[in-house]
Protein backbone atom coordinates (compact mmCIF):
# COMPACT_ATOMS: atom_id res chain seq x y z
CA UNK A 1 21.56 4.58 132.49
CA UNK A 2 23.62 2.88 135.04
CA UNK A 3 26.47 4.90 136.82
CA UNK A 4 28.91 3.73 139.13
CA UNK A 5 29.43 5.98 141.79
CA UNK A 6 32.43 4.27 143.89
CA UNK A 7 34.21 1.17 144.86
CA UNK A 8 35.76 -0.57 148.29
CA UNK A 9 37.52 -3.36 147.53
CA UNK A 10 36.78 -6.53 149.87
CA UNK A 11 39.07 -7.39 152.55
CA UNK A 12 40.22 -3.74 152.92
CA UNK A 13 40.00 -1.65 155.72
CA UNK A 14 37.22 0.30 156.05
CA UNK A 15 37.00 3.92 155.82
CA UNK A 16 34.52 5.80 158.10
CA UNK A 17 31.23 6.43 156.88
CA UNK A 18 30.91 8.89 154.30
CA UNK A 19 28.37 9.85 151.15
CA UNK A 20 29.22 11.74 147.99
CA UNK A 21 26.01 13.97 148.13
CA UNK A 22 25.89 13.79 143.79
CA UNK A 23 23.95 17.33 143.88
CA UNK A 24 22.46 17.91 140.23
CA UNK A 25 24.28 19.23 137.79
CA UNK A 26 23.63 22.99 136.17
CA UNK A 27 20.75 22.10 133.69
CA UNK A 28 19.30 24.53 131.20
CA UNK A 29 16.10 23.96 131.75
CA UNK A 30 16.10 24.86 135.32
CA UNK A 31 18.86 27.60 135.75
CA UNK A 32 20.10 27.73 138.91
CA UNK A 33 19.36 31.41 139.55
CA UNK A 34 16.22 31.35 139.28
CA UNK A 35 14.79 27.90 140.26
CA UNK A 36 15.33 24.94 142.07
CA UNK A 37 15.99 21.47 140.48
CA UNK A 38 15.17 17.99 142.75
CA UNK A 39 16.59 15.07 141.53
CA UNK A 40 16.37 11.32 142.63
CA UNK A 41 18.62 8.40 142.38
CA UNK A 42 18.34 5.15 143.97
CA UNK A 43 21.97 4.12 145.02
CA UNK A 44 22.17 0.22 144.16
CA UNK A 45 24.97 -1.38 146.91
CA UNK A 46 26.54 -4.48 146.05
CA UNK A 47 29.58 -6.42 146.48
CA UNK A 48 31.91 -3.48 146.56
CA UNK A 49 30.28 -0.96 143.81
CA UNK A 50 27.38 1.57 144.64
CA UNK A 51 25.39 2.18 140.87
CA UNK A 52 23.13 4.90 140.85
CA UNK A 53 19.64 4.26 139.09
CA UNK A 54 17.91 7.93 137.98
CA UNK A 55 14.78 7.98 139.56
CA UNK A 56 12.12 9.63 137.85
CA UNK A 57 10.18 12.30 139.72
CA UNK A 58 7.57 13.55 137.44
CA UNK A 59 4.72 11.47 139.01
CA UNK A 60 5.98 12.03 142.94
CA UNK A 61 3.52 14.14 145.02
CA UNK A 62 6.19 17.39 145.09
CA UNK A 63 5.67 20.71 145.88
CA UNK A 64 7.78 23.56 146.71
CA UNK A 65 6.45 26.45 149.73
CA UNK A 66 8.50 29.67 149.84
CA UNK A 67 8.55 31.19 152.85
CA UNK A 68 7.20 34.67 153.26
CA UNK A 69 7.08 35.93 156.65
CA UNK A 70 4.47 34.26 158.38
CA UNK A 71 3.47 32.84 155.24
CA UNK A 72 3.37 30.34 152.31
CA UNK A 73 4.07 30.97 148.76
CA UNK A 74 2.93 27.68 146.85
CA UNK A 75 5.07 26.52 143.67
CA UNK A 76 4.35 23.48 141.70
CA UNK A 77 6.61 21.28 139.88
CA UNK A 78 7.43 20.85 136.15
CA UNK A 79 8.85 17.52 134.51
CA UNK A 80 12.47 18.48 132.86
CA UNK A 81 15.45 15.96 131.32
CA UNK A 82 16.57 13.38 133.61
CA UNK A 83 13.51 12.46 135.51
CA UNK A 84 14.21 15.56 137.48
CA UNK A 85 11.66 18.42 138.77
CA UNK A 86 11.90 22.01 138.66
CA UNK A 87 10.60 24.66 140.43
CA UNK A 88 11.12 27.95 138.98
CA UNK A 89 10.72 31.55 139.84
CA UNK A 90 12.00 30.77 143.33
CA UNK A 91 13.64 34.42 144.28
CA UNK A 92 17.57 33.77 144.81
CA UNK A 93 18.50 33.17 148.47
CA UNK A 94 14.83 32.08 149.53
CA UNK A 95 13.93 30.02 152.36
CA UNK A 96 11.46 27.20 151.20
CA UNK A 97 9.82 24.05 152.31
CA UNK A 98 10.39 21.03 150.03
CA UNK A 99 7.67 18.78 150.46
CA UNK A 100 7.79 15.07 149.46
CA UNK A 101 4.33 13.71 150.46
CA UNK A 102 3.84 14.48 153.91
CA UNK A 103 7.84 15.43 154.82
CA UNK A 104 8.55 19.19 154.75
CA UNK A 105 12.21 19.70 153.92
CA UNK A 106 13.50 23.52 155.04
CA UNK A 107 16.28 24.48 152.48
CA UNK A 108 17.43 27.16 150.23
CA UNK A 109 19.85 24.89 148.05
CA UNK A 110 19.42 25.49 143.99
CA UNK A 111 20.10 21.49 144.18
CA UNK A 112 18.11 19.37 145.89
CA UNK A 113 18.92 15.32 145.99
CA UNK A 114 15.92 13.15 147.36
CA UNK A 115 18.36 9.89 145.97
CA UNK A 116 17.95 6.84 148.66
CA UNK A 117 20.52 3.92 149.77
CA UNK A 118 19.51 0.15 148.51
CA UNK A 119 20.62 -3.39 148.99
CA UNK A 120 21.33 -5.40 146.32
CA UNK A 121 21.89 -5.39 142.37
CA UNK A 122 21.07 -2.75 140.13
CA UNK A 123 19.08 -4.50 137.48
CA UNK A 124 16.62 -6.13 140.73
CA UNK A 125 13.10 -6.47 139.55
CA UNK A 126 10.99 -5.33 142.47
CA UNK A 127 7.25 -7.07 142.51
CA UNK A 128 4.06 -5.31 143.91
CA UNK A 129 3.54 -7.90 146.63
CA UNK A 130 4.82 -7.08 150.39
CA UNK A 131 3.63 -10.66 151.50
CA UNK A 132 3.96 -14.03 150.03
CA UNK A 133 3.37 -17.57 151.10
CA UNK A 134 6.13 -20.06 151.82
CA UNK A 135 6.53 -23.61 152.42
CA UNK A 136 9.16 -25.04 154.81
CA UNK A 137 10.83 -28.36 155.03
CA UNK A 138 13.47 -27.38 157.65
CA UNK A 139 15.09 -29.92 159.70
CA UNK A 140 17.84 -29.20 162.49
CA UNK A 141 15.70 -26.35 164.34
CA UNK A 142 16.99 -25.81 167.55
CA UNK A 143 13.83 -27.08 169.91
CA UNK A 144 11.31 -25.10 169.80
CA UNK A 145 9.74 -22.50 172.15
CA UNK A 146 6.14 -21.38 172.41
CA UNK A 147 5.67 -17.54 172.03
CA UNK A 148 4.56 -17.63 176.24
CA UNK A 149 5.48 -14.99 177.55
CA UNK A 150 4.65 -13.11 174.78
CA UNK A 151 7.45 -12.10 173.04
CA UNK A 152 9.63 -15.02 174.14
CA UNK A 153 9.40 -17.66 171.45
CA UNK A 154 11.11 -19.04 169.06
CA UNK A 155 11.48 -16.62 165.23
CA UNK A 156 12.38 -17.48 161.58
CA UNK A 157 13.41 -14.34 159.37
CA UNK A 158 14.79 -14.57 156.06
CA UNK A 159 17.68 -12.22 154.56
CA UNK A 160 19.34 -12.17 151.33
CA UNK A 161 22.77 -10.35 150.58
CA UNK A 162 22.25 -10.50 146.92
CA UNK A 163 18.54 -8.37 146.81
CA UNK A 164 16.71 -6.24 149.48
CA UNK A 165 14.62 -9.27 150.90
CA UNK A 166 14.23 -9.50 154.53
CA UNK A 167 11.32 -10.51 156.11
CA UNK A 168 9.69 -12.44 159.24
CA UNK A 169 7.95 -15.61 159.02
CA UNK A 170 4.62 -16.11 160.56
CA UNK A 171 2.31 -19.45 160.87
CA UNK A 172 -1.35 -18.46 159.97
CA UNK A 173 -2.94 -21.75 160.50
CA UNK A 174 -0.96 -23.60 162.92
CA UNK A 175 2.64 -22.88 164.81
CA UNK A 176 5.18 -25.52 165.32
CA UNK A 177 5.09 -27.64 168.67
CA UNK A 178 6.47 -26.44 171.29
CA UNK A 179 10.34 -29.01 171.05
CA UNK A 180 9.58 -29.31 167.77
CA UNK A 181 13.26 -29.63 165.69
CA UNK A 182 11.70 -29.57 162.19
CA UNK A 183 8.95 -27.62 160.37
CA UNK A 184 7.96 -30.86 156.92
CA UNK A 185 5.67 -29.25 154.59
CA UNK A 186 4.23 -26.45 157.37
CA UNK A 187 2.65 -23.72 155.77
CA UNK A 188 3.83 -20.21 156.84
CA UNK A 189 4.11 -16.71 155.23
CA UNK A 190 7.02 -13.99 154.42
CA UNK A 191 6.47 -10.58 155.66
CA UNK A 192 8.68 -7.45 154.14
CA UNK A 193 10.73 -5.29 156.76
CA UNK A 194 11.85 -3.87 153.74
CA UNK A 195 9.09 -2.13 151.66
CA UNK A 196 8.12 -4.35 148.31
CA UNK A 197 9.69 -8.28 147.71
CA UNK A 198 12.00 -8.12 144.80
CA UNK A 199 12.18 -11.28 142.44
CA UNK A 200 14.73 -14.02 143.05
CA UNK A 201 16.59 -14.54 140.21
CA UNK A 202 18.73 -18.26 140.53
CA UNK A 203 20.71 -17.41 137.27
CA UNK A 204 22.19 -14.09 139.16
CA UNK A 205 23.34 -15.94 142.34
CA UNK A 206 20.04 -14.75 144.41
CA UNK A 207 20.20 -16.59 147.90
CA UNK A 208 18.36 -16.82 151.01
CA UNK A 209 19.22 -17.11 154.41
CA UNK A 210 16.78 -18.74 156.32
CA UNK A 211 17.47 -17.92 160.77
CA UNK A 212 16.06 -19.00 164.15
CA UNK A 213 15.80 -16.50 166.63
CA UNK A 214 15.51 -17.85 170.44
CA UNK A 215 15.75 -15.99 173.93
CA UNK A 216 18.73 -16.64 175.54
CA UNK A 217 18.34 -16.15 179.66
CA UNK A 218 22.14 -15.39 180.64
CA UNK A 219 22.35 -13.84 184.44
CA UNK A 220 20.94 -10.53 186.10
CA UNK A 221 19.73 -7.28 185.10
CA UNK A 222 21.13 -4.74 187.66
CA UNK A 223 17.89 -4.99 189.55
CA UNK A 224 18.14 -9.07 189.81
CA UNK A 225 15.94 -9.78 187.57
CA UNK A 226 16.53 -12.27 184.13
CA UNK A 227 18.78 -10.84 181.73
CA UNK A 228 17.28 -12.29 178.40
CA UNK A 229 17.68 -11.46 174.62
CA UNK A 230 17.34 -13.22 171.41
CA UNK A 231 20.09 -14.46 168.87
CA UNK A 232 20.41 -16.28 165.73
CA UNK A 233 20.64 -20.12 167.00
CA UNK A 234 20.49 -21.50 163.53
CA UNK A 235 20.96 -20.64 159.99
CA UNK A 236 20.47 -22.27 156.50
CA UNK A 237 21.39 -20.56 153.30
CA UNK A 238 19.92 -21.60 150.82
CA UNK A 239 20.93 -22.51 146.71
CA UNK A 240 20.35 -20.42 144.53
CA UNK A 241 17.08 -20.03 143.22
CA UNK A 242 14.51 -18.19 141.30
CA UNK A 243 10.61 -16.78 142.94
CA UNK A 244 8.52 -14.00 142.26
CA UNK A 245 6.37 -12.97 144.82
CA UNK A 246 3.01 -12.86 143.15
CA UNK A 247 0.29 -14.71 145.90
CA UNK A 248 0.79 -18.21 144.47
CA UNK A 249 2.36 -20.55 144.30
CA UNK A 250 4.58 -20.61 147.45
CA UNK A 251 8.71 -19.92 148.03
CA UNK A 252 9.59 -23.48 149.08
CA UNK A 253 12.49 -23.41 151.60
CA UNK A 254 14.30 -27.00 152.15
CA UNK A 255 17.46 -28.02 154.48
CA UNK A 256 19.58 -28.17 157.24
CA UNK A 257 19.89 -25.38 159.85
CA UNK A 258 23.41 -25.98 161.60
CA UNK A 259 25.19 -23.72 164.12
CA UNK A 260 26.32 -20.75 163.54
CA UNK A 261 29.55 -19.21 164.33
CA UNK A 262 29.80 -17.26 167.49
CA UNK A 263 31.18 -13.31 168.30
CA UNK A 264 30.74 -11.15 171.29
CA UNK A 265 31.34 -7.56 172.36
CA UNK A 266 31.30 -5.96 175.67
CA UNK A 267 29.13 -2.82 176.28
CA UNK A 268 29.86 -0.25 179.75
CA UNK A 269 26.27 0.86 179.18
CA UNK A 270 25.27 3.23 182.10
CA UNK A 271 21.75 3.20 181.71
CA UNK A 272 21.68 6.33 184.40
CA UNK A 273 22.98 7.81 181.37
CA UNK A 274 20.07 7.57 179.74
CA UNK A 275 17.15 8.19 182.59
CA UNK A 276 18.66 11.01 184.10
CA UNK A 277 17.12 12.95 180.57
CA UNK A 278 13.76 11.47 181.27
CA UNK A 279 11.94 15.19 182.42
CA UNK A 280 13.59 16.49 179.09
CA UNK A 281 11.61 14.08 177.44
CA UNK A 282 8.73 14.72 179.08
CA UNK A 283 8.10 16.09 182.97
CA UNK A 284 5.20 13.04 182.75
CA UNK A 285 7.27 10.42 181.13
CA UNK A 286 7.53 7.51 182.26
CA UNK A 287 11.01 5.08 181.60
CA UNK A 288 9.32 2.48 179.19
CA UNK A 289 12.09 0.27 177.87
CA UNK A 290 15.99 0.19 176.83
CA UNK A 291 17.32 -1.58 174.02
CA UNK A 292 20.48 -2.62 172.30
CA UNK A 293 20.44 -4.29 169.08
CA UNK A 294 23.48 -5.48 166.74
CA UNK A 295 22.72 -5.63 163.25
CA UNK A 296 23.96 -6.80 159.85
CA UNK A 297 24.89 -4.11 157.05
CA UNK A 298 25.84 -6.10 153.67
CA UNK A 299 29.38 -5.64 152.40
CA UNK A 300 30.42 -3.10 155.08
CA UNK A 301 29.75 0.60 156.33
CA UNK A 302 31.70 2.60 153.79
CA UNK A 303 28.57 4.31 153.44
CA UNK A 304 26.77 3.95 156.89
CA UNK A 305 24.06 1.34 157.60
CA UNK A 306 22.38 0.89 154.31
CA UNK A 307 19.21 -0.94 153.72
CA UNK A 308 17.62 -4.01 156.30
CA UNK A 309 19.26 -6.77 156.96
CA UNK A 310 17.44 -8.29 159.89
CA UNK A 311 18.77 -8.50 163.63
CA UNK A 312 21.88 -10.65 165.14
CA UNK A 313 20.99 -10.05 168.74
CA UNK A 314 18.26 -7.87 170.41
CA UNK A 315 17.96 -7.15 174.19
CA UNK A 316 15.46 -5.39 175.46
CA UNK A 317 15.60 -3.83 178.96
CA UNK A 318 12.05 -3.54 180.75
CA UNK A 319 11.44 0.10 182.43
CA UNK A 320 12.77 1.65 185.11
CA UNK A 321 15.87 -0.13 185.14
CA UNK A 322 19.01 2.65 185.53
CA UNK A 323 21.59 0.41 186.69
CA UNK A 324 25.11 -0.50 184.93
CA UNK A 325 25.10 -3.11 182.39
CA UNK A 326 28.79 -3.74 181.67
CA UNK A 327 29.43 -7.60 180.38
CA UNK A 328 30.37 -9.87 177.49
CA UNK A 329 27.73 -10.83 175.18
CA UNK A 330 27.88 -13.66 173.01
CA UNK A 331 26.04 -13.50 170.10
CA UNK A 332 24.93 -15.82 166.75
CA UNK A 333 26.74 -14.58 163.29
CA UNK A 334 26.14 -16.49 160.06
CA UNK A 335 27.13 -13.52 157.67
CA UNK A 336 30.48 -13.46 156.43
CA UNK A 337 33.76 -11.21 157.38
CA UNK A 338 33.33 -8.51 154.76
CA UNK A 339 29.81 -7.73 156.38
CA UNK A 340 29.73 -4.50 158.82
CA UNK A 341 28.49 -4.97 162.43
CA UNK A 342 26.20 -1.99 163.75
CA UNK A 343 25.37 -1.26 167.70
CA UNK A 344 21.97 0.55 168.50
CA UNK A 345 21.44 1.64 171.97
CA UNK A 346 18.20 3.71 173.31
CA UNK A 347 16.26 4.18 175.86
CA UNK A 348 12.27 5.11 175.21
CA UNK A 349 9.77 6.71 177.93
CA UNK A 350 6.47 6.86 177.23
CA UNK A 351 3.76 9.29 178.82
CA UNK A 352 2.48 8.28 182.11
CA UNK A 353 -1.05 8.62 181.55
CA UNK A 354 -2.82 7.27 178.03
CA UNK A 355 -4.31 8.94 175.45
CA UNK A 356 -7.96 7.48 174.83
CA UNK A 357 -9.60 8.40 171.53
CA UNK A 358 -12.75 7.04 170.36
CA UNK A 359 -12.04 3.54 170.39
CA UNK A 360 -7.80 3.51 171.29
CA UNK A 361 -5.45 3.57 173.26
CA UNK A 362 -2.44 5.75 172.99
CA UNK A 363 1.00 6.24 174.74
CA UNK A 364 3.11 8.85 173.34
CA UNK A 365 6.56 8.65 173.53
CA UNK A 366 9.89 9.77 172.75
CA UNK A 367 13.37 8.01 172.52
CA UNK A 368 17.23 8.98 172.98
CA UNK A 369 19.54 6.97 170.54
CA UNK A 370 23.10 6.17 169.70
CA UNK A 371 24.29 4.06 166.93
CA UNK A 372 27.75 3.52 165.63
CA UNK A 373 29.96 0.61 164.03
CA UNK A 374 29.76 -1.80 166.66
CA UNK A 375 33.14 -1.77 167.61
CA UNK A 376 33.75 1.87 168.29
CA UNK A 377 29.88 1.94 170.19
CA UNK A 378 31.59 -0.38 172.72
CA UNK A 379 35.17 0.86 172.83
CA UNK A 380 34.07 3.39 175.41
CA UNK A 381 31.53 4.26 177.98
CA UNK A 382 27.75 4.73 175.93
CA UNK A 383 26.53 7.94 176.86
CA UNK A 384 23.56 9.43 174.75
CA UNK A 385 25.43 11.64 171.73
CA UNK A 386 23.28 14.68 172.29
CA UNK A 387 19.91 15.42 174.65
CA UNK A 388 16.21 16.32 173.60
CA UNK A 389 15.44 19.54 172.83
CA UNK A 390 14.97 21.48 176.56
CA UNK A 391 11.21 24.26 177.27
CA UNK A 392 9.23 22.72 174.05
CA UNK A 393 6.15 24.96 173.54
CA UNK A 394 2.59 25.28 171.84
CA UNK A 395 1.67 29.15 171.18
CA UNK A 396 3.61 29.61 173.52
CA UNK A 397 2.80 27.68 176.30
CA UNK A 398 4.00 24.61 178.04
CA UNK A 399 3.53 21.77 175.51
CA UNK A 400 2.97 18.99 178.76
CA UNK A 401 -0.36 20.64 179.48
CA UNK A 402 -3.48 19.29 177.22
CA UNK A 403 -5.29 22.15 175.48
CA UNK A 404 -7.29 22.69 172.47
CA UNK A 405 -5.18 25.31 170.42
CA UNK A 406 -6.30 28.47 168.78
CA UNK A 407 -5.96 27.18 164.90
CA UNK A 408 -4.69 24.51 162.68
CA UNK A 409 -1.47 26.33 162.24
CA UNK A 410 0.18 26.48 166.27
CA UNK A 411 3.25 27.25 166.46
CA UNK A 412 5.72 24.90 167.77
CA UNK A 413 8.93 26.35 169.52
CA UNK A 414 11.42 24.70 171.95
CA UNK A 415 15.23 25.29 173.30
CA UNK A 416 18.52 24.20 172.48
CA UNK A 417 19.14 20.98 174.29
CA UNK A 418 21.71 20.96 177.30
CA UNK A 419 24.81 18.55 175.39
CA UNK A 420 25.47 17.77 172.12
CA UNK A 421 25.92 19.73 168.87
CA UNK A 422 22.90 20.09 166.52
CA UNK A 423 22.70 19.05 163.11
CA UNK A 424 19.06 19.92 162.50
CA UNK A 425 15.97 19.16 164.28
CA UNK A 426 13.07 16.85 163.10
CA UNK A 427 9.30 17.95 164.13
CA UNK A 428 6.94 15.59 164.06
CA UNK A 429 2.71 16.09 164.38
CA UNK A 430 1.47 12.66 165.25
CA UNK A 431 -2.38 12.44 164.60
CA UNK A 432 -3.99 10.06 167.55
CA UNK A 433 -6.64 8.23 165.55
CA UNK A 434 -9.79 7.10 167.12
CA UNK A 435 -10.25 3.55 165.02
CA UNK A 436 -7.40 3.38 162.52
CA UNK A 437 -4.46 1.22 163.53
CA UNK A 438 -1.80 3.59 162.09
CA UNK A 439 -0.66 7.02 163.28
CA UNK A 440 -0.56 9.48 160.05
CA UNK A 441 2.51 11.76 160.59
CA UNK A 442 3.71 15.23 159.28
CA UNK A 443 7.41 15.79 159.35
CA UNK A 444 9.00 18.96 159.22
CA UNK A 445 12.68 18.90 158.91
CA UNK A 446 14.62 22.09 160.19
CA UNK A 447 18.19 23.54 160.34
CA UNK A 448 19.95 23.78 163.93
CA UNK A 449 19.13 27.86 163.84
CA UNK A 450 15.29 27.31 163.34
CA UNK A 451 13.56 26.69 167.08
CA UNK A 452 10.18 27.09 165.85
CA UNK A 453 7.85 25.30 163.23
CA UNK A 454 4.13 26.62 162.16
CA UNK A 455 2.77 24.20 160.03
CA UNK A 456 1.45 25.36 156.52
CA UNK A 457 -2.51 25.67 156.25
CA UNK A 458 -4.39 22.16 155.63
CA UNK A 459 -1.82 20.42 156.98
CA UNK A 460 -3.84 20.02 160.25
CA UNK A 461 -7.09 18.94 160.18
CA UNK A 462 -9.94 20.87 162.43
CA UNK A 463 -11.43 18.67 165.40
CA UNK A 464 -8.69 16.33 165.73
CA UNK A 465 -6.22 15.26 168.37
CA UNK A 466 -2.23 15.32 167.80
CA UNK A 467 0.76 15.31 170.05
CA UNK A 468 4.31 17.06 168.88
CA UNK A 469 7.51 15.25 169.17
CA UNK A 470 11.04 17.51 168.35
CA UNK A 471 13.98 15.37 167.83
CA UNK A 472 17.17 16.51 167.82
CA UNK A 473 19.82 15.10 165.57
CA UNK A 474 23.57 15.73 166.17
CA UNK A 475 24.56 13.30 163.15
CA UNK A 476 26.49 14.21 159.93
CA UNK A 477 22.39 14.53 158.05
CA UNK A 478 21.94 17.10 156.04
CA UNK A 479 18.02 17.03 155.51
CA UNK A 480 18.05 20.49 154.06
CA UNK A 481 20.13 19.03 150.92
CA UNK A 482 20.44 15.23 150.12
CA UNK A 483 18.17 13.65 152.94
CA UNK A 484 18.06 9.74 152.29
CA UNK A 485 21.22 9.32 151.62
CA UNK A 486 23.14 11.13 154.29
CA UNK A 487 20.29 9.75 157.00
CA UNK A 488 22.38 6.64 156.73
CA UNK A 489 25.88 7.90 157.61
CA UNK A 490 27.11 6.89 160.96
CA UNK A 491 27.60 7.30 163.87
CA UNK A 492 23.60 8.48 164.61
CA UNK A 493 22.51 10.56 167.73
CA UNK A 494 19.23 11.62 168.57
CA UNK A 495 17.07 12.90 171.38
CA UNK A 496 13.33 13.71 171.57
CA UNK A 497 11.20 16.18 173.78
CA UNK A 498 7.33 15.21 173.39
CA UNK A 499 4.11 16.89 174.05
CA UNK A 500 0.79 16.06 175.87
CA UNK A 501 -2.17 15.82 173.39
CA UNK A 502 -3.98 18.74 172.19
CA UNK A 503 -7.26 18.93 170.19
CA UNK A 504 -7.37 21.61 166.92
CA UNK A 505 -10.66 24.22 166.61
């Protein structure tokens, strides 16, 4: 069944971010005294109406853990009307854990909503495929630049406003030229930022944008070096047209890429600000890099930023720079007026010394964040919204030291931070894997009263090497009752306070 949920009407003012939370209604099958009922729907966002989609939950890895004093008390779920779980004889008032794979939610709500924001229609046929091969005949590419320095050359990312598609383009056989201004029959492939490609479907209006990215080199970062970032230099949209990503055969992309329009903003962006928190982070940190990205949100911000819709302009501040950066930037914009404009700014540090394990390398890290409409992020001076946590600890000791702990379970406790108002705080144990190329995480989620975290048994495992990161979140989320959706709702502040690596018996 397909319900609309709520409406903005194009070419209206927008008002600020907000998100009807849509708890579950009383059911009979899971009375509210007694139990708790999770429900799911995915929120479909498009044009100006939000339809949710029920979700059904019966075959998601859920489980509910009620806590009892030090301990767990373990409740499974059971399939009821609606796609909905419920976990019953949960005593009235408890304190429990709702965990969702590896995220630990802390609540006592009778209602839980695990619904989630998406682009696009809601009849979109999602495929299995995260990859899929494309063929370009694109002529009218600004000239192009080899990827030397690394980082520095020329992109091509495709976004549609119609479905959740966005996704960068790489060459696997052979790159374009360096000055090349067109890309006849070159074979390249589409990779997701976006979880799963959903099917193009022509007869529904399903488009494509098809962007270059380039580095722009415009004056001096407050230490004299090049002030660089990259921009949309060129966009095609595409007709209409149907695909489904499936291996073979290939999306074929044809056309023009002409000039897009042009729009600027003007950040006071003290990045003192930022690097004055840097011991909070971590007494070894080390300043690693600042960043300030402007990106697209289809159809506005009614309900925050919703979805991934690519990046408009990215600049990327190297380390140790803590100067001013207050100018205009100009900027690439091919989307039209009824799309909303978000500003990112953050500033990452990284711990001085590396992490080796078995065979890599690692660097943990932590980052302070701001991100608001873009307009109101540069109306006034950017200062981080709230700091990291302040004295984070490991059984009790100072969490920069390496140890080995006493037990798979160590308890994890830390300070309010010095500014900023807590919503809740996000605890993260980061396993530091000795071959694997990922870094398998376990997220607890806790209300602004909570200042410790012990994670459940067998959520560690014995002889392995983690680090701890706390973040603390002073935005309008509200993890202990509708998580996905309210994660979007702007403006967004965060800090993190990291440990040093430790090593479990």
């Amino acid at each position: 069944m397909l319900v609309p949920t709520c409406a903005t009407w194009l070419g209206c003012a927008e008002p600020e971010p907000t998100v009807s939370l849509g708890l579950p209604a009383e059911n009979p099958e899971c009375p509210a005294s007694s139990a708790v009922l999770v429900k799911a729907d995915t929120r479909f966002h498009s044009g100006a109406r939000v339809t949710a989609v029920p979700q059904d939950l019966s075959g998601r890895d859920l489980e509910l853990l009620i806590l009892r004093g030090s301990g767990f008390e373990r409740r499974a779920g059971v399939a009821v009307s609606g796609g909905s779980v419920c976990f019953r004889d949960v005593p009235e008032g408890a304190d429990y854990y709702l965990r969702s794979d590896t995220t630990y939610y802390l609540g006592h709500t009778r209602r839980f909503d695990l619904s989630v924001n998406r682009n696009g229609r809601p009849d979109t046929v999602t495929s299995a495929a995260t990859q899929t091969p494309v063929r370009l005949n694109l002529t009218g590419l600004q000239p192009w630049r080899a990827d030397a320095p690394s980082g520095e050359g020329s992109r091509l990312q495709l976004v549609s406003g119609e479905v959740a598609w966005t996704a960068d383009l790489a060459f696997p056989t052979a790159w374009p030229v360096a000055g090349a201004t067109q890309t006849q029959g070159m074979e390249a492939r589409a990779s997701s930022l976006d979880g799963r490609l959903p099917v193009l479907e022509g007869s529904k209006g399903d488009r494509l944008y098809v962007h270059q990215l380039d580095i722009v080199e415009d004056g001096k970062l407050p230490s004299g070096a090049p002030l660089k970032y990259r921009t949309v230099v060129g966009s095609l949209q595409a007709p209409a047209g149907s695909f489904t990503p499936e291996g073979d055969p290939a999306l074929v992309l044809s056309g023009e890429l002409k000039a897009v329009r042009q729009a600027s903003f003007a950040p006071e962006w003290p990045l003192s600000g930022f690097t004055r928190w840097r011991a909070e982070v971590n007494p070894n940190a080390e300043a690693h890099q600042a960043r300030f990205d402007v990106l697209p949100v289809t159809f506005g911000l009614t309900s925050g930023r919703v979805g991934c819709q690519g990046e408009l302009f990215t600049l990327e501040v190297p380390g140790g720079e803590d100067g001013d950066i207050a100018r205009r930037f100009t900027y690439g914009n091919p989307y039209p007026g009824n799309w909303g404009m978000v500003g990112s700014a953050s500033y990452t540090f990284v711990a001085s010394t590396p992490v080796v394990v078995g065979n890599r390398t690692h660097r943990p890290s932590g980052t302070v964040l701001v991100m608001n409409r873009l307009s109101t992020l540069t109306s006034e001076t950017l200062v981080p919204g709230i700091t990291p946590p302040r004295l984070l600890r490991i059984d009790g000791t100072d969490a920069a030291t390496v140890r080995t702990v006493t037990s798979t379970q160590p308890v994890v406790s830390w300070r309010e931070p010095f500014e900023g108002v807590v919503g809740s705080y996000q605890v993260e144990f980061i396993k530091l894997e000795a071959d694997a190329t990922d870094s398998p995480t376990v997220s607890f989620y806790v209300t602004s009263d909570r200042l410790q975290v012990s994670p459940p048994p067998g959520v560690l495992e014995a002889g392995s090497t983690y680090y701890v990161r706390v973040t603390a979140d002073g935005s309008p989320f509200t993890p202990w009752q509708a998580p996905g959706t309210t994660a979007d709702v702007l403006p967004i502040y965060k800090a993190a306070t990291f440990s040093a690596a430790f090593t479990t018996p």
